[in-house]
Protein backbone atom coordinates (compact mmCIF):
# COMPACT_ATOMS: atom_id res chain seq x y z
CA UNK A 1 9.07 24.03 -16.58
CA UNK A 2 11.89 26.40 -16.62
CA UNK A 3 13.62 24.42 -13.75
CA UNK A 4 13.49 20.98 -15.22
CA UNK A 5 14.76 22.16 -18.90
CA UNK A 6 18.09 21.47 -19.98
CA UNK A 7 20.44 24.95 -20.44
CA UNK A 8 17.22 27.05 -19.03
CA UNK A 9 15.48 25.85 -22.77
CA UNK A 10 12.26 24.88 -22.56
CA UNK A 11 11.79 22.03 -25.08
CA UNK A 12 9.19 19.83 -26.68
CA UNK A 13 10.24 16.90 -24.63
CA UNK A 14 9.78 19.25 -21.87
CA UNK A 15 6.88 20.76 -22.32
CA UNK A 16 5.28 16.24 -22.71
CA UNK A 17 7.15 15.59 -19.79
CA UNK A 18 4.85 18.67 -17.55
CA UNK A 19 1.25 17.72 -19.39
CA UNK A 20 1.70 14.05 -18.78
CA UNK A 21 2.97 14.70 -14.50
CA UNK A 22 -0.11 17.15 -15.00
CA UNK A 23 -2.96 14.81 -16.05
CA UNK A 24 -1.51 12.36 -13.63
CA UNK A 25 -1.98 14.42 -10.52
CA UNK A 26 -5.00 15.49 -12.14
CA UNK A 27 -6.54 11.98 -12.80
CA UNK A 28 -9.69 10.76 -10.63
CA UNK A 29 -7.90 9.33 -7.23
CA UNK A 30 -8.55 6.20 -5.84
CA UNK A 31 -12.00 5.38 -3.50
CA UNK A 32 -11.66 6.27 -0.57
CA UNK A 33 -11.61 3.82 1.86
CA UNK A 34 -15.08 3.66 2.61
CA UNK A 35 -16.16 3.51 -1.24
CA UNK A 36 -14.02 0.39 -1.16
CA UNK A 37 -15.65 -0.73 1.94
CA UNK A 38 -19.56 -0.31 1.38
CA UNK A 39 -19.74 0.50 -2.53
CA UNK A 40 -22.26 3.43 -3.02
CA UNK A 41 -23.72 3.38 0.20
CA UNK A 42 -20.95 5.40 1.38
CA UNK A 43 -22.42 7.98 -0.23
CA UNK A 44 -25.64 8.03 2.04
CA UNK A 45 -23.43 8.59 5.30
CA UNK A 46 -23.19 12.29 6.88
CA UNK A 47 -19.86 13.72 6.88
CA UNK A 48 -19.96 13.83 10.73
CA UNK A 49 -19.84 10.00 10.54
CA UNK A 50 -17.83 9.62 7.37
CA UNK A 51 -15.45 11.62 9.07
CA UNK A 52 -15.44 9.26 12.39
CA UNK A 53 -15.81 5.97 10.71
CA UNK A 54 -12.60 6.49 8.41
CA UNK A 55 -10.44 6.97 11.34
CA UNK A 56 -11.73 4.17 12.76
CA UNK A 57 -11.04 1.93 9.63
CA UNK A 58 -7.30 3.84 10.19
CA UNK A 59 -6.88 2.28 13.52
CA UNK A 60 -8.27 -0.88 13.06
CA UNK A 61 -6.31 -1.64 10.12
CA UNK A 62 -2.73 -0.58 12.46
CA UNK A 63 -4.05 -2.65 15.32
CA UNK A 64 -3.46 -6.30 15.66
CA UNK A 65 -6.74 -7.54 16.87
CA UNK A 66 -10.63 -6.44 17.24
CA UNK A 67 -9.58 -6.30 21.22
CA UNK A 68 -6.44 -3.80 20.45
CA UNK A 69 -8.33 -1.78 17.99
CA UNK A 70 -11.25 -1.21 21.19
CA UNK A 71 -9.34 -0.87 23.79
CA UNK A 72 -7.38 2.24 21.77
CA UNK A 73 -10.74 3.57 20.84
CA UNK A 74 -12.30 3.36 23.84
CA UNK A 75 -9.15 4.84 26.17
CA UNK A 76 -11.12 6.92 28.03
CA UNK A 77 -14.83 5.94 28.29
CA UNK A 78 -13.19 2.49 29.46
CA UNK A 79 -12.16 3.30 32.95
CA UNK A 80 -15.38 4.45 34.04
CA UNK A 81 -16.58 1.16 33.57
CA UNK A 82 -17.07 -1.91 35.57
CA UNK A 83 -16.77 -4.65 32.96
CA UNK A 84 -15.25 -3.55 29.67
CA UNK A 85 -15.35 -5.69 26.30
CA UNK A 86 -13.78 -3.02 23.74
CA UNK A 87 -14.22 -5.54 20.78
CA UNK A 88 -17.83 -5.95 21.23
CA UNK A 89 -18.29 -2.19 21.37
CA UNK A 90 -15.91 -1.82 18.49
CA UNK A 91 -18.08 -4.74 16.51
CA UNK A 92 -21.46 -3.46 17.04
CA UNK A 93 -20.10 0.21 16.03
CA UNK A 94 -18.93 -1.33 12.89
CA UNK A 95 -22.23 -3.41 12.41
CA UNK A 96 -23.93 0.20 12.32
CA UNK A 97 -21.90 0.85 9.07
CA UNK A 98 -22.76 -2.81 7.52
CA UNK A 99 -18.60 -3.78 8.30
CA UNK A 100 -17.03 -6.52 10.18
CA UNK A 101 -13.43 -6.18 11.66
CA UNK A 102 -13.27 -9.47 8.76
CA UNK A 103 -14.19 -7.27 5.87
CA UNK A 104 -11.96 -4.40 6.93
CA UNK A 105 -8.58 -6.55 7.27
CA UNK A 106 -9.36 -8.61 3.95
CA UNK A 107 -10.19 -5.75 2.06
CA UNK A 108 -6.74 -3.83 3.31
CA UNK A 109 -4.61 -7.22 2.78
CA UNK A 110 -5.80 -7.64 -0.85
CA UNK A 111 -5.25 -3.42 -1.55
């Protein structure tokens, strides 16, 4: 507080100023994305796949479409094979969680 008093004194108005930034930062924080997403059923996913799924919310909500979202996903596992549809794997990945690419980009456009 000593920094951000007036003349190095450490006034009342000082002293309001540090509880109130205090109980800010300490507040509850937002949901996470996935409590926004699927409610309290995000609590009955594993980390492991908490962990997984949230990136994957991360990209699909940068990417332009389903397909773009897929094929960054799937960089890798896609050259090894002979026909690749990235958005279906990406959709039925999703449908595992109870999400649709729909849900994810209305739920990030209205945030």
């Amino acid at each position: 507080m000593a920094t951000f008093a007036t003349s190095g004194r450490i006034t009342l108005d000082t002293v309001e100023d540090e509880i109130n930034r205090l109980r800010y930062n300490w507040q509850e924080s937002r949901p996470s994305t996935l409590t926004a997403l699927l409610g309290a059923e995000a609590e009955n996913i594993d980390l492991f796949d908490r962990m997984q799924l949230e990136h994957v919310i991360a990209i699909c909500r940068q990417a332009k479409s389903l397909s773009a979202a897929g094929r960054e996903l799937f960089d890798i596992s896609r050259q090894g094979k002979a026909s690749v549809n990235d958005a279906d794997r990406l959709r039925k990945y999703l449908a595992r969680f109870g999400l649709t690419w729909e849900a994810m980009q209305d739920q990030h456009s209205s945030s």
